[in-house]
Protein backbone atom coordinates (compact mmCIF):
# COMPACT_ATOMS: atom_id res chain seq x y z
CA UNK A 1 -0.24 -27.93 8.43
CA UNK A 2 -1.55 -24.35 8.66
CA UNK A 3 -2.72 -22.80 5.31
CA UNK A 4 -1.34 -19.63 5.04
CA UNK A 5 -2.38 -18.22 1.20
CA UNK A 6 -0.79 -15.10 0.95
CA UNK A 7 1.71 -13.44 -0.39
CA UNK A 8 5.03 -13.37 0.93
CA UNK A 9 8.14 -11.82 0.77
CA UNK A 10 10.98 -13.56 -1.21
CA UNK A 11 12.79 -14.84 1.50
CA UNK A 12 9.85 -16.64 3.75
CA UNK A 13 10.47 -20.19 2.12
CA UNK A 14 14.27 -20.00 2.86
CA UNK A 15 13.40 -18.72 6.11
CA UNK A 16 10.76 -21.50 6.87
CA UNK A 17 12.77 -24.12 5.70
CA UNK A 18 15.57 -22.84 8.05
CA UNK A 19 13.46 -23.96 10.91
CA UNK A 20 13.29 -27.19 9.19
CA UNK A 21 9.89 -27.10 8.00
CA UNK A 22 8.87 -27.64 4.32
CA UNK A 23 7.17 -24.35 2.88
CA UNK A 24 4.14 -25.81 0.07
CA UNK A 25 4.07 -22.19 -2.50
CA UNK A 26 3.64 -21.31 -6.35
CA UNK A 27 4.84 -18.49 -8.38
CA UNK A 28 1.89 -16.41 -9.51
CA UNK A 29 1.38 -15.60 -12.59
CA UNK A 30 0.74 -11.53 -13.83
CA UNK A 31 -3.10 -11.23 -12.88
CA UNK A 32 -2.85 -13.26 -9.75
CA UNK A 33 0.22 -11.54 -8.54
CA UNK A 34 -1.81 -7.81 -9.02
CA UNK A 35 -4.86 -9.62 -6.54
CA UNK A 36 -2.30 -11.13 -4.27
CA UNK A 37 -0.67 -7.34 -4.11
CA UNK A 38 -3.98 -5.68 -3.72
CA UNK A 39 -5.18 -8.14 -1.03
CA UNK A 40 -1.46 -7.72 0.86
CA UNK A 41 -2.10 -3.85 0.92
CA UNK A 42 -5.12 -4.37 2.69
CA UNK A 43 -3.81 -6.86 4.96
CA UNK A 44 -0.77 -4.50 5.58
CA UNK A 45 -3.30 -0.86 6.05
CA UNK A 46 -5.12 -3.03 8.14
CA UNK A 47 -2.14 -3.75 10.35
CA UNK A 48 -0.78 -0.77 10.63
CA UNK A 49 -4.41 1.00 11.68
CA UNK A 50 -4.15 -1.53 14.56
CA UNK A 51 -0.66 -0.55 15.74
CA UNK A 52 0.57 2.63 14.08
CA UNK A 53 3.76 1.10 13.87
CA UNK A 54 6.86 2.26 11.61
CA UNK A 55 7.39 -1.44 10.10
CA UNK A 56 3.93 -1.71 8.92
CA UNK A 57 3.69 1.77 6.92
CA UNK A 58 7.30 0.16 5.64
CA UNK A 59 4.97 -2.73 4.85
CA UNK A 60 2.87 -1.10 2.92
CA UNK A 61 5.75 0.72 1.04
CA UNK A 62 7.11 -2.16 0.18
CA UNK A 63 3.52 -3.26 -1.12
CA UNK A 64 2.85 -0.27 -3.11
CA UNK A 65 6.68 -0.27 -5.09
CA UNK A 66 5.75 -3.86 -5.69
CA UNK A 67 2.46 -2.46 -7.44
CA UNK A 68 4.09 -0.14 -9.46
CA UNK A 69 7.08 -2.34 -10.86
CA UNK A 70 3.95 -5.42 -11.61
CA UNK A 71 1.89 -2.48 -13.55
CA UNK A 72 4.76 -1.44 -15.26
CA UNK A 73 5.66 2.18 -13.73
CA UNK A 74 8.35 3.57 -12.18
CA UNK A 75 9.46 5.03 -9.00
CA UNK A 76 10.56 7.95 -11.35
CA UNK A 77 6.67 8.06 -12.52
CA UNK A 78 5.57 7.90 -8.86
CA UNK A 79 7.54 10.91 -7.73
CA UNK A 80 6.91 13.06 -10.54
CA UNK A 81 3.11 12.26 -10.21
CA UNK A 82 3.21 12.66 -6.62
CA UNK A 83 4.82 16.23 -6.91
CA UNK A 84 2.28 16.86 -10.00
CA UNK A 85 -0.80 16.10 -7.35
CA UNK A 86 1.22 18.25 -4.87
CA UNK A 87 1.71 21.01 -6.79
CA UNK A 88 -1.89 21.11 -7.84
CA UNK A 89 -3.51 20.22 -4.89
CA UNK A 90 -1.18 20.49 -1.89
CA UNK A 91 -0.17 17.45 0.25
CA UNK A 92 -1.37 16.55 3.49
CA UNK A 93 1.25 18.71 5.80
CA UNK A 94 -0.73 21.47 7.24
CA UNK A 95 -3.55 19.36 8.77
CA UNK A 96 -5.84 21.10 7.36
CA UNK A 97 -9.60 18.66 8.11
CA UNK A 98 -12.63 20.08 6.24
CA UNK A 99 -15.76 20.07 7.95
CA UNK A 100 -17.96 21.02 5.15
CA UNK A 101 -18.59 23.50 2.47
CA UNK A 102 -21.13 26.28 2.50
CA UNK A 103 -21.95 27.04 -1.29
CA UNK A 104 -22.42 31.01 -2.25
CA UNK A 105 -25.42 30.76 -2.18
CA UNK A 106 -26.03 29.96 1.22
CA UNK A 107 -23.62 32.59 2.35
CA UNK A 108 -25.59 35.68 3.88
CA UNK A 109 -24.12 39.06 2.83
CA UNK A 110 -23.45 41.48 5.34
């Protein structure tokens, strides 16, 4: 028998006993579901880094609307903070890297 202890997705047991094997789980309770969900999102980041694949950034999707519905938000909260934190800030689609930041002080008048 292989330990596995991880968090799966609903349908793994069904799917293992399919093959005729006999999946050993529990149900987790509030706090240990939250670790299990913070320890699959780094599983799943760490994944996708390694392949840059579409099914592991749908991975960690899946992860992250897990997170919100076990803390108790919403999708609806998640968009309208997202486009709160876009609208102040910007998002990420003009690739802009910073390289540093040169304080007035240092900056010689000409």
């Amino acid at each position: 028998m292989m330990p596995h202890n991880k968090l799966v997705r609903d349908k793994i047991p069904e799917i293992i006993e399919a093959t005729g094997e006999v999946p050993i789980y529990k149900v987790l309770n509030n706090d240990e579901y939250l670790d299990a969900l913070n320890q699959k999102l780094k599983e799943e980041v760490a994944e996708y880094l390694e392949d840059n694949s579409i099914e592991e950034l749908c991975d960690i999707l899946e992860v992250t609307y897990a997170i919100i519905a076990a803390k108790g938000y919403t999708h609806e909260e998640l968009a309208r903070i997202r486009d709160s934190k876009n609208s102040k800030n910007g998002a990420f689609n003009k690739r802009i890297f910073l390289k540093k930041v040169i304080s007035s002080a240092e900056v010689i008048p000409t």
